[in-house]
C-alpha atoms as a PDB file:
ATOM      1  CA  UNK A   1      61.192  23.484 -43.630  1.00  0.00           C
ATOM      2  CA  UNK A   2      60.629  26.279 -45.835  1.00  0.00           C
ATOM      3  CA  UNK A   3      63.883  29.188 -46.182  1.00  0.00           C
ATOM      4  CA  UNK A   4      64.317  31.403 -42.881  1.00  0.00           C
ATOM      5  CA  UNK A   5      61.211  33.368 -41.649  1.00  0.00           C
ATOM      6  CA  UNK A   6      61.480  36.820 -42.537  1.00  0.00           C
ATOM      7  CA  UNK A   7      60.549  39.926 -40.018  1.00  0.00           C
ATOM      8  CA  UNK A   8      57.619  41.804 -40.878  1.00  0.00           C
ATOM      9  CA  UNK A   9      57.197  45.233 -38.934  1.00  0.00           C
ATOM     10  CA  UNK A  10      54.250  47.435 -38.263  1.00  0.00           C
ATOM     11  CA  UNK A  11      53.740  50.661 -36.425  1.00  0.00           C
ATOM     12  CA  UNK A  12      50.316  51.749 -35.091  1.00  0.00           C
ATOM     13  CA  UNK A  13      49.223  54.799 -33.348  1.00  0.00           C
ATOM     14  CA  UNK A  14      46.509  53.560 -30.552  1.00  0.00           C
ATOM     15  CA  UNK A  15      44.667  55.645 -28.056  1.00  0.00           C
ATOM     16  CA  UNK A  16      44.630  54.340 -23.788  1.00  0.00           C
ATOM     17  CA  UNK A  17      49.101  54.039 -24.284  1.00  0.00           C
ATOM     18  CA  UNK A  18      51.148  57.324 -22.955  1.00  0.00           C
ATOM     19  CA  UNK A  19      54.031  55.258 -23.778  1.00  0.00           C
ATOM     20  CA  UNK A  20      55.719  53.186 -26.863  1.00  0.00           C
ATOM     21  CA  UNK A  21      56.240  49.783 -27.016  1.00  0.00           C
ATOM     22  CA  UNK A  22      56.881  46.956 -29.268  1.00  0.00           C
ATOM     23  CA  UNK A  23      54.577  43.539 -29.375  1.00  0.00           C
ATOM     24  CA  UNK A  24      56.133  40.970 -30.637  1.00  0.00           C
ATOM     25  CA  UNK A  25      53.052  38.245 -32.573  1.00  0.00           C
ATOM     26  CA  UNK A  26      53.834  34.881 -33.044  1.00  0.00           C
ATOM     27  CA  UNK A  27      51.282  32.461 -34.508  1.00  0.00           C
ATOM     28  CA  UNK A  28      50.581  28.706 -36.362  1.00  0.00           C
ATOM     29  CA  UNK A  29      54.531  26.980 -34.901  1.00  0.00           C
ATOM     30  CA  UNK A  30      52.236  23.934 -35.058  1.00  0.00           C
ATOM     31  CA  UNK A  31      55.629  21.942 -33.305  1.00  0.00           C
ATOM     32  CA  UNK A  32      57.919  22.656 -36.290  1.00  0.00           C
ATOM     33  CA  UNK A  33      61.101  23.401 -35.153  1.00  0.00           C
ATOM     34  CA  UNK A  34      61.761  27.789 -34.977  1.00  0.00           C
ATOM     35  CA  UNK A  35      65.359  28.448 -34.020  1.00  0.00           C
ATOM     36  CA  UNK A  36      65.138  31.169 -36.657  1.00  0.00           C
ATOM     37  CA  UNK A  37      61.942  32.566 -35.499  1.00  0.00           C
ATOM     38  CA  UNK A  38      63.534  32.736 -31.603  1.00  0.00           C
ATOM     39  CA  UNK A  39      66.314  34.328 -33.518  1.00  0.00           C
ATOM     40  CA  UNK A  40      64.209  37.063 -34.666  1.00  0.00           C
ATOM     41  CA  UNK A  41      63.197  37.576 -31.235  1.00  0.00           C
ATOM     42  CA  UNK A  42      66.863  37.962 -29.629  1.00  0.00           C
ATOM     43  CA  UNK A  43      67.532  40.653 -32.023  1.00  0.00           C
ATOM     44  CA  UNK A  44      64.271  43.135 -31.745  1.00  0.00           C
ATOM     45  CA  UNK A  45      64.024  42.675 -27.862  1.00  0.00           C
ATOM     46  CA  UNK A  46      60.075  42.949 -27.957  1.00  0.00           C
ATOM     47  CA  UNK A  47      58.341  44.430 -24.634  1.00  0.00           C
ATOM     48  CA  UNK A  48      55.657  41.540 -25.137  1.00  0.00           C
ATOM     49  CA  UNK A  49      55.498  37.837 -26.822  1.00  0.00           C
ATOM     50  CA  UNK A  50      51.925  36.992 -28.048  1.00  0.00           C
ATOM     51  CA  UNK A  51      51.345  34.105 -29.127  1.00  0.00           C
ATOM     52  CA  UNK A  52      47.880  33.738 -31.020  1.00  0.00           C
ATOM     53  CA  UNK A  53      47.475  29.998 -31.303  1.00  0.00           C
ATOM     54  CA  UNK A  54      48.423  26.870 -32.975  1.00  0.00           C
ATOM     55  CA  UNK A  55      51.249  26.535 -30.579  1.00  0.00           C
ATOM     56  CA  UNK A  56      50.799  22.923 -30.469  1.00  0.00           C
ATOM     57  CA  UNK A  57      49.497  20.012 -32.518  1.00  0.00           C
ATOM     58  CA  UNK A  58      46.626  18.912 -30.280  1.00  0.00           C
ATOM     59  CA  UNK A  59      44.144  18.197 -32.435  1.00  0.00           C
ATOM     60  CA  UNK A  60      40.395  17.481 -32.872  1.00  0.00           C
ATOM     61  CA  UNK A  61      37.801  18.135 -35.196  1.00  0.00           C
ATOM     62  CA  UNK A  62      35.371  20.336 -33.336  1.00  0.00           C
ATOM     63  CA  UNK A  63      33.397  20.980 -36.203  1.00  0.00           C
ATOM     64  CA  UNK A  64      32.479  17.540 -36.524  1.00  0.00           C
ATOM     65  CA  UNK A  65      30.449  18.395 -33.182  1.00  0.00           C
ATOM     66  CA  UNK A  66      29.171  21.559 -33.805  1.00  0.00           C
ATOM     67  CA  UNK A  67      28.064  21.950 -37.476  1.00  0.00           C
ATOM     68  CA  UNK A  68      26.090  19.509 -40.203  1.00  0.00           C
ATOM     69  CA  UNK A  69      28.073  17.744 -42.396  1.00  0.00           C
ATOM     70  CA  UNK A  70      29.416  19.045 -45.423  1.00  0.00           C
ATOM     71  CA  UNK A  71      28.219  18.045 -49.060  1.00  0.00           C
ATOM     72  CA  UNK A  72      30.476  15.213 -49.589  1.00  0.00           C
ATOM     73  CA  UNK A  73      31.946  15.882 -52.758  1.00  0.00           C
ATOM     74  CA  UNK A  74      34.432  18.381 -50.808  1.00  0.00           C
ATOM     75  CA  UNK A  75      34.163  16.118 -47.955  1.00  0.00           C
ATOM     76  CA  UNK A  76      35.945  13.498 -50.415  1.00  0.00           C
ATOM     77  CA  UNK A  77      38.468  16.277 -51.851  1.00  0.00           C
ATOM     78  CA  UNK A  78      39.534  17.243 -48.320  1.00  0.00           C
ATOM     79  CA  UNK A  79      39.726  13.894 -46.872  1.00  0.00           C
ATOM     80  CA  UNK A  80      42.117  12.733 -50.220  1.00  0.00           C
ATOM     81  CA  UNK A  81      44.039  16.029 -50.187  1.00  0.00           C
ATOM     82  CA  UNK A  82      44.677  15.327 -46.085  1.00  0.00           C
ATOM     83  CA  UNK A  83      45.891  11.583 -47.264  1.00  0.00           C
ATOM     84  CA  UNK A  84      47.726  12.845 -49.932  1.00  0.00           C
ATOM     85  CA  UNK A  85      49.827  15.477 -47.851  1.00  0.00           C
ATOM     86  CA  UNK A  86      50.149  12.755 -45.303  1.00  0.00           C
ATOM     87  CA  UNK A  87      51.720  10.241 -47.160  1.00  0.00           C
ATOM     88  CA  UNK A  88      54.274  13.482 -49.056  1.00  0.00           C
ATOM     89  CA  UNK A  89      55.441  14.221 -45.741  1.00  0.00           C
ATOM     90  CA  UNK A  90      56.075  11.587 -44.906  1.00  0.00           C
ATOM     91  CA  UNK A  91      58.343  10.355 -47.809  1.00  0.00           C
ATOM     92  CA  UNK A  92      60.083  14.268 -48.340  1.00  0.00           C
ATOM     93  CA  UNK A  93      59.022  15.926 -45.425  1.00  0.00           C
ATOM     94  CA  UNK A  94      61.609  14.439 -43.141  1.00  0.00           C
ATOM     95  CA  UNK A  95      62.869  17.638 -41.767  1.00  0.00           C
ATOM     96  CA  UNK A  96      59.668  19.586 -41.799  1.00  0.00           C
ATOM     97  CA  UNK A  97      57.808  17.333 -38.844  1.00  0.00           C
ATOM     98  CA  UNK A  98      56.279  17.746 -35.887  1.00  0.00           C
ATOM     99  CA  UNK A  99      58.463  18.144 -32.997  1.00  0.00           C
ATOM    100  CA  UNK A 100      57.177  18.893 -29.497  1.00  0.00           C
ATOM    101  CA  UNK A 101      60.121  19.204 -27.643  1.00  0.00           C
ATOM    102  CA  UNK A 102      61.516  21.909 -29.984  1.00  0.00           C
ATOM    103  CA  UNK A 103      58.622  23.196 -29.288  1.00  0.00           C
ATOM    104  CA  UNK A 104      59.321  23.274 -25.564  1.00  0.00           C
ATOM    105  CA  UNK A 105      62.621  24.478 -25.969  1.00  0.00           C
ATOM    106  CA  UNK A 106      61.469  27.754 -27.852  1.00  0.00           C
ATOM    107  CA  UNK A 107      58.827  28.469 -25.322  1.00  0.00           C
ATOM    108  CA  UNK A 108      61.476  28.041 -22.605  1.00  0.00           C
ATOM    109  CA  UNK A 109      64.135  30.384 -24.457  1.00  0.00           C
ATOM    110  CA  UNK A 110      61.420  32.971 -25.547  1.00  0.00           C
ATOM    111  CA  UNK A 111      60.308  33.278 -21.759  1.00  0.00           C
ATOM    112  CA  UNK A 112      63.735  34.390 -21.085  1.00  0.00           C
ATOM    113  CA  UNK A 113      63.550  37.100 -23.410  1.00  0.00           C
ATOM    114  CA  UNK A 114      59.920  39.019 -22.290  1.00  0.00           C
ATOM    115  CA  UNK A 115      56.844  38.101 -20.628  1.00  0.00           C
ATOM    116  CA  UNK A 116      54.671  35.799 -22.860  1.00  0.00           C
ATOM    117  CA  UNK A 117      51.080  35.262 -22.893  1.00  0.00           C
ATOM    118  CA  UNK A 118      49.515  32.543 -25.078  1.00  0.00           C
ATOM    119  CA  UNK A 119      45.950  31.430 -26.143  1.00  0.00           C
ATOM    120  CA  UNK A 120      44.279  28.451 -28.421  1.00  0.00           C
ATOM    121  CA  UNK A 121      43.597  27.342 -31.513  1.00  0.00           C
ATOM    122  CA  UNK A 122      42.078  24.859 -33.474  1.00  0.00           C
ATOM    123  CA  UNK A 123      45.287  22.614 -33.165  1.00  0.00           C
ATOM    124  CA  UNK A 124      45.655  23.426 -29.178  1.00  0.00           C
ATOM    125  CA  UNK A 125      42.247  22.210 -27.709  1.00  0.00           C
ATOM    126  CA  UNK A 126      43.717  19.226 -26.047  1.00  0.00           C
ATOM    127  CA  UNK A 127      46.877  20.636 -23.910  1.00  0.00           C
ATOM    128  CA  UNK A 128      48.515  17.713 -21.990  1.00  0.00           C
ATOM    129  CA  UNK A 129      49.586  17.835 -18.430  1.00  0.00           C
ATOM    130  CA  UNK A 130      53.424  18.158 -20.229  1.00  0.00           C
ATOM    131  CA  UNK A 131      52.326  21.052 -22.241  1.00  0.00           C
ATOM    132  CA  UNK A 132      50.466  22.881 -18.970  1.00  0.00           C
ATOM    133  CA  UNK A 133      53.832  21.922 -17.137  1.00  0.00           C
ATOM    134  CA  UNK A 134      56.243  23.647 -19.469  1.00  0.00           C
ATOM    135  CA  UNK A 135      54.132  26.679 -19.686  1.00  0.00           C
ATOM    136  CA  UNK A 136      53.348  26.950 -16.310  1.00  0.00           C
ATOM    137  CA  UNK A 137      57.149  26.316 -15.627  1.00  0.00           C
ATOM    138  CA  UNK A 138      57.735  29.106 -18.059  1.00  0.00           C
ATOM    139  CA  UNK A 139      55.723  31.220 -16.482  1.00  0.00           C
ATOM    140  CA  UNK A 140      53.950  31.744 -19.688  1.00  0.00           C
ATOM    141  CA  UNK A 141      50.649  33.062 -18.842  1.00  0.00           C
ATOM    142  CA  UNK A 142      47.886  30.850 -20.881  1.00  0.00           C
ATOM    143  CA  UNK A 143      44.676  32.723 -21.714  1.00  0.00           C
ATOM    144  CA  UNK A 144      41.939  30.370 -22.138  1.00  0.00           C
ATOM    145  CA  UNK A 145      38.685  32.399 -22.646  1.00  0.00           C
ATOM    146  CA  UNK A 146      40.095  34.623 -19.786  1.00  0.00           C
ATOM    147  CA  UNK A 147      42.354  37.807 -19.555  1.00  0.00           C
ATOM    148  CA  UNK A 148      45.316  38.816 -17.560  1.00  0.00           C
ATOM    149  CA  UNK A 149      46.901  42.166 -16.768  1.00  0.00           C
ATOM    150  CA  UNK A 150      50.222  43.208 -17.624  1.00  0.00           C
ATOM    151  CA  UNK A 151      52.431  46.507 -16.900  1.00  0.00           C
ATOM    152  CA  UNK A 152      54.754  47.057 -19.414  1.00  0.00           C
ATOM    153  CA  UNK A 153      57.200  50.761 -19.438  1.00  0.00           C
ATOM    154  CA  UNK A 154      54.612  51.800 -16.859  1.00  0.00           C
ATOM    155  CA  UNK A 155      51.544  51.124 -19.007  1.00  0.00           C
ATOM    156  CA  UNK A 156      49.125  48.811 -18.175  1.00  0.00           C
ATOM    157  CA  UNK A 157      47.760  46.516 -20.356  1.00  0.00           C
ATOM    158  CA  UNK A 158      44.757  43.900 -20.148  1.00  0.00           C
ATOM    159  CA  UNK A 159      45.469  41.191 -22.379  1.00  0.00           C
ATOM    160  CA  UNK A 160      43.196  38.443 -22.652  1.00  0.00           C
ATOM    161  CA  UNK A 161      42.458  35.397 -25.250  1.00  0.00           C
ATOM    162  CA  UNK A 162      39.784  34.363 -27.374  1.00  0.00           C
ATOM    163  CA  UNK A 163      39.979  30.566 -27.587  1.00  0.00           C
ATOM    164  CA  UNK A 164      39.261  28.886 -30.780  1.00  0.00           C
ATOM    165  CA  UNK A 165      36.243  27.591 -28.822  1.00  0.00           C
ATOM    166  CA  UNK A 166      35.315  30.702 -27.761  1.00  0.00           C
ATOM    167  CA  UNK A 167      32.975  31.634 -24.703  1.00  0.00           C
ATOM    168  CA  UNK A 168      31.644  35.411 -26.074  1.00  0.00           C
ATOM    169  CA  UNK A 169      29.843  36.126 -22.708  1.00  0.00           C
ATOM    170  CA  UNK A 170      33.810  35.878 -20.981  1.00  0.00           C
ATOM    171  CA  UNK A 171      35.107  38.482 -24.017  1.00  0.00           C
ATOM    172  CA  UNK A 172      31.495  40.414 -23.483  1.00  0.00           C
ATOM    173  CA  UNK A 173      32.968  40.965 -19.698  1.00  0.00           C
ATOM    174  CA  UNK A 174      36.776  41.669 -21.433  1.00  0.00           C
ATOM    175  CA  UNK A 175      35.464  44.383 -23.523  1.00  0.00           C
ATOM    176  CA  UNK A 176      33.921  46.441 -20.600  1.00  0.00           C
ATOM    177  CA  UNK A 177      37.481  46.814 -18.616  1.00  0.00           C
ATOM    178  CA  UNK A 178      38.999  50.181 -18.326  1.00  0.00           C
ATOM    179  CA  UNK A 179      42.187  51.232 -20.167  1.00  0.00           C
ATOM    180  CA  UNK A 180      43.882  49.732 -22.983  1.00  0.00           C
ATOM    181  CA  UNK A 181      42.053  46.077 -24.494  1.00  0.00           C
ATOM    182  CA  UNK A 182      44.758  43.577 -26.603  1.00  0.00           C
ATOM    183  CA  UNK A 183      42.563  40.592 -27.528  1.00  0.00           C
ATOM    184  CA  UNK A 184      44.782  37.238 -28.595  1.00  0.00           C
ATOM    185  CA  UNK A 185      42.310  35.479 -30.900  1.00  0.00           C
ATOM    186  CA  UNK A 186      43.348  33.066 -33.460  1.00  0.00           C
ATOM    187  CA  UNK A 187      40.796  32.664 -35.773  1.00  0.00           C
ATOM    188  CA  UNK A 188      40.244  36.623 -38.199  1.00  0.00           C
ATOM    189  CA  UNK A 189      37.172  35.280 -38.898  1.00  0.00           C
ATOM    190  CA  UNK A 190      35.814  35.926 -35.267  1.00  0.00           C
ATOM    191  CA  UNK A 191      36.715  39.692 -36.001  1.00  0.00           C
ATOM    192  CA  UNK A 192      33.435  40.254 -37.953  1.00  0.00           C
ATOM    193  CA  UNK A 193      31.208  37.932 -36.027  1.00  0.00           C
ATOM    194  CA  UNK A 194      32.261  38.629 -32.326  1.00  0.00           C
ATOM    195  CA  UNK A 195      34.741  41.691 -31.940  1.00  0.00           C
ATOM    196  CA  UNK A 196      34.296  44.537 -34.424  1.00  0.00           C
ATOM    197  CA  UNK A 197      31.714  46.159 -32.614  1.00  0.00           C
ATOM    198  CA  UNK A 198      32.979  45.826 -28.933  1.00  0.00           C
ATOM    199  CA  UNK A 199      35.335  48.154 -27.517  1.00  0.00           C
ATOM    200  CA  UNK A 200      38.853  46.189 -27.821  1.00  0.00           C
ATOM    201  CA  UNK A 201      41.436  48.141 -29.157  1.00  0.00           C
ATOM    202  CA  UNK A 202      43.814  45.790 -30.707  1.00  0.00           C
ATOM    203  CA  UNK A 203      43.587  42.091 -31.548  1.00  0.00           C
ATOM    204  CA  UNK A 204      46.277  39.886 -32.727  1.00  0.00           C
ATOM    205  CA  UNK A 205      45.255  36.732 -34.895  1.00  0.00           C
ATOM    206  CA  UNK A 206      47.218  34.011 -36.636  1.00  0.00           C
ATOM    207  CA  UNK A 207      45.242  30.986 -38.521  1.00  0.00           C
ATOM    208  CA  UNK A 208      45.238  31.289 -42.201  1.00  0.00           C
ATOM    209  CA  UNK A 209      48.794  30.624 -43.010  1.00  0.00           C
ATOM    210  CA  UNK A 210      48.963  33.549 -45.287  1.00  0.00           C
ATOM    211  CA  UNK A 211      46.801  31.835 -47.777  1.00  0.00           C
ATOM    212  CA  UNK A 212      49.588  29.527 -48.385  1.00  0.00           C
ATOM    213  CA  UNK A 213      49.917  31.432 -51.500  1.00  0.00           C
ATOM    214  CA  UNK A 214      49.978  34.952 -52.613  1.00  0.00           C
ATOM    215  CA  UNK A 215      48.737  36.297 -55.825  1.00  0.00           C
ATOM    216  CA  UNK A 216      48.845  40.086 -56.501  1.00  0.00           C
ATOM    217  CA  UNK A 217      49.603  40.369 -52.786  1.00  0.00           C
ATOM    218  CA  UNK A 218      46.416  38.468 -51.442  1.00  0.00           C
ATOM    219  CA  UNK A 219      46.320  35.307 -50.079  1.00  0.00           C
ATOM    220  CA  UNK A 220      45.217  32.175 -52.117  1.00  0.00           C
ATOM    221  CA  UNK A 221      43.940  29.072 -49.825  1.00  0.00           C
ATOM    222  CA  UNK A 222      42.934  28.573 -46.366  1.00  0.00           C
ATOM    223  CA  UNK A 223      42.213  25.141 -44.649  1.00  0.00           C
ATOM    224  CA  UNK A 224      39.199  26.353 -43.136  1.00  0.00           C
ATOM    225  CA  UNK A 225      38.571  29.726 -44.512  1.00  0.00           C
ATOM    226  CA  UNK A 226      38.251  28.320 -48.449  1.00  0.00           C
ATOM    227  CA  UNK A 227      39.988  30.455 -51.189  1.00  0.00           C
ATOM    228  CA  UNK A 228      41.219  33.621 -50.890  1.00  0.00           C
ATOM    229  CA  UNK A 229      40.443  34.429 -47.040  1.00  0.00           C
ATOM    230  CA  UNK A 230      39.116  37.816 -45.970  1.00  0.00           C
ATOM    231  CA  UNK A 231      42.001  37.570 -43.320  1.00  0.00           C
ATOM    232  CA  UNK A 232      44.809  36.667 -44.951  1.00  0.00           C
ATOM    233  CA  UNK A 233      47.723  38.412 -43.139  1.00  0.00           C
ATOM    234  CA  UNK A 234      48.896  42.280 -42.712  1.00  0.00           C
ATOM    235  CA  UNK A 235      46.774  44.990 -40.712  1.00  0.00           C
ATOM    236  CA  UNK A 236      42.842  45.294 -41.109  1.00  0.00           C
ATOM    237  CA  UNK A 237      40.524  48.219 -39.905  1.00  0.00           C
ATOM    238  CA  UNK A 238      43.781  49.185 -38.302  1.00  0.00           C
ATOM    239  CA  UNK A 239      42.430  47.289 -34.692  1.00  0.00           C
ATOM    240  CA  UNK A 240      43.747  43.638 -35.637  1.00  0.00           C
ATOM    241  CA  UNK A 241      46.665  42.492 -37.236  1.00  0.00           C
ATOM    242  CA  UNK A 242      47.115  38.975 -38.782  1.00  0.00           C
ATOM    243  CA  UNK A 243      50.251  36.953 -39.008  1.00  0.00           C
ATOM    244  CA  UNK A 244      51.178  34.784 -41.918  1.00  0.00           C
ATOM    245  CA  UNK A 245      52.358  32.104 -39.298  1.00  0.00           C
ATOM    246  CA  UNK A 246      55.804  30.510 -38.323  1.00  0.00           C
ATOM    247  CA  UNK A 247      55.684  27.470 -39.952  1.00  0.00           C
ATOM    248  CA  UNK A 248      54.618  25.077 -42.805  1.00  0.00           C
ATOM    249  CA  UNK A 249      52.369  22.584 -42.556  1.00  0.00           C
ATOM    250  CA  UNK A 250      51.888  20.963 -45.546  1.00  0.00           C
ATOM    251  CA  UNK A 251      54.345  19.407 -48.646  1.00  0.00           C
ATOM    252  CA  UNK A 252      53.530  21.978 -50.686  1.00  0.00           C
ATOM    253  CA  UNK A 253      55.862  25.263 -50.400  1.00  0.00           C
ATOM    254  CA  UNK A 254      54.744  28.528 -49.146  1.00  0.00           C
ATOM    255  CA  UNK A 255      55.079  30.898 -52.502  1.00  0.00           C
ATOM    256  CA  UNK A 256      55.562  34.380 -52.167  1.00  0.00           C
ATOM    257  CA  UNK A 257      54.727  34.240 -48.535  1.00  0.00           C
ATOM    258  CA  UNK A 258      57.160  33.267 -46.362  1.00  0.00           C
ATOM    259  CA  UNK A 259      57.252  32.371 -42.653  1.00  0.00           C
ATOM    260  CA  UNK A 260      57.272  35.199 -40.663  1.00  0.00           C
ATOM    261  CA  UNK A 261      57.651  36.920 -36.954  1.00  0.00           C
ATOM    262  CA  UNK A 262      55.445  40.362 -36.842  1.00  0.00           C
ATOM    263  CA  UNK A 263      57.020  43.273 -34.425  1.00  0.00           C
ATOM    264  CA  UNK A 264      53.931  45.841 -33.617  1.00  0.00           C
ATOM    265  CA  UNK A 265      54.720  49.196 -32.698  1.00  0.00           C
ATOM    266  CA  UNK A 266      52.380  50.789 -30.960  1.00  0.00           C
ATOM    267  CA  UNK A 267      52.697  53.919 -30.463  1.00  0.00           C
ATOM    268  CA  UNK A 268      50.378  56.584 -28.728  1.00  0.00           C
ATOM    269  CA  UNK A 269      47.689  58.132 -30.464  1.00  0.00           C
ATOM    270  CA  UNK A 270      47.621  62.178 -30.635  1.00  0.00           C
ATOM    271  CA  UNK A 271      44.312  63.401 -29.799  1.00  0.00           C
ATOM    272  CA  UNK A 272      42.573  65.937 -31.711  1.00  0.00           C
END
C-alpha cells in the first residue's frame, strides 16, 4: 500500500444551509485495508461520512452489456495490461490486496464516528447478503438510485445516490425536492451528461483515482475515462467535488497524487 493518505480540505459557501458543517468524502477503498484513512476521520470529527462508491470489489463488466465492442487493438492492450497487473500483484503486491473484512471493520468503526450514507460504483453492483448485513448492521444508510433525509446542526439535508447504473427518472424526482440537494454519484463523468443542468446543489464523486498520475497538477490516466480525465480530482463548477480515492489498485505507484480523505466545509452562502 502506497505511504499514508494525506487530508485534503475544502471550504464552500452554498445557498439552502443557515448553518456550517463539515462533510467528510470518502471514495475508491476498493477492500484495501484504511486504518489511516479511519484515522483521518477520528481527528476532524466530520458532521457527515459520504461515501461515493467503490466501497467494495463486486465486480462486473456492465459495459460488456450495454455498449458495442471496442476496436480490438485496445481491447488487446487492456486485456494484457489487466494480466499484467494481475500477475505484479500478485508476486509484490502482497500487502496491497483485497481485504473484505478490513473493509467491514472500517465501515463498522466509521459508523461510530457520524452518520454514513453510501452509494455504488462500478466495483459495487453485486453487494452480497454479508455486505447488506454489515451495512444494515451499521446502520449505514445505502443509496441505491434513491435518497434519504438527514438533519444535521438543525439543517436538513436530502442526500441521495446516483448508482453507477443509474436510473435518471429517480434523480429527475431528487432534483425537484425542496431545500438543500447533496447528490453521491461516483462516476464525474455523469456531471455533464445527467446533473449540470438540474437543480442539485452539491455532488460528491470518486472514480478516477486521481489520474493515477499527476503532471503539472492534472491527472494522467483513468481506467475508464482514457488519458487525462476531465474529472480528475479537486472542486469543479464549484457544485461537485471529486476525490482522488483511498486506495491503490494497481502495481504501479500513485505519483504525485497520493491517497487521500477530502473534509468539505460548507458553509452558508451570503445573499446579495
Amino acid at each position: 500500500m502506497p505511504k499514508k493518505a494525506v487530508l485534503t480540505e475544502y471550504s464552500l459557501s452554498v445557498p439552502k444551509i443557515k448553518t456550517p458543517l463539515d462533510l467528510a468524502l470518502v471514495s475508491d477503498i476498493h477492500e484495501r485495508k484504511s486504518d489511516d484513512i479511519l484515522d483521518l476521520l477520528e481527528k476532524t470529527k466530520p458532521d457527515l461520512i459520504l461515501i461515493a462508491g467503490d466501497t467494495f470489489e463486486r465486480y462486473y463488466d456492465e459495459e460488456s452489456e450495454t455498449k458495442p465492442k471496442k476496436n480490438v487493438f485496445i481491447s488487446v492492450v487492456k486485456e494484457t495490461a489487466y494480466y499484467a497487473n494481475y500477475l505484479l500483484m500478485r508476486v509484490f503486491g502482497k500487502n496491497n490486496r483485497a481485504d473484505t473484512a478490513a473493509t467491514y471493520r472500517f465501515l463498522a468503526e466509521a459508523a461510530k464516528l457520524a452518520p454514513v450514507f453510501i452509494s455504488l460504483g462500478n466495483h459495487d453492483m453485486k453487494l452480497s447478503e454479508d455486505d447488506l448485513a454489515v451495512l444494515h448492521g451499521n446502520g449505514i444508510i445505502l443509496l441505491d438510485n434513491s435518497d434519504a433525509r438527514a438533519a444535521v446542526r438543525g439543517v436538513d439535508i436530502n442526500i441521495g445516490g446516483l448508482s453507477y447504473s443509474p436510473d435518471e427518472s429517480r434523480l429527475e424526482e431528487f432534483s425537484k425536492k425542496q431545500g438543500f440537494k447533496l447528490l453521491l454519484c461516483h462516476a464525474p463523468e455523469y456531471y455533464d451528461t445527467m446533473i449540470a443542468e438540474k437543480d442539485i446543489d452539491l455532488t460528491l464523486a470518486g472514480h478516477n483515482h486521481g489520474g493515477q498520475f499527476k503532471l503539472f497538477g492534472k491527472g494522467v490516466l483513468s481506467s475508464r475515462s482514457g488519458f487525462f480525465p476531465k474529472y480528475d480530482s479537486g472542486v469543479f463548477h464549484n457544485r461537485m467535488v471529486v476525490s482522488a480515492g483511498c486506495s491503490n489498485t494497481i502495481a504501479l505507484p500513485r505519483w504525485n497524487n497520493p491517497r487521500e480523505l477530502v473534509i468539505i466545509h460548507l458553509k452558508p452562502k451570503k445573499e446579495p
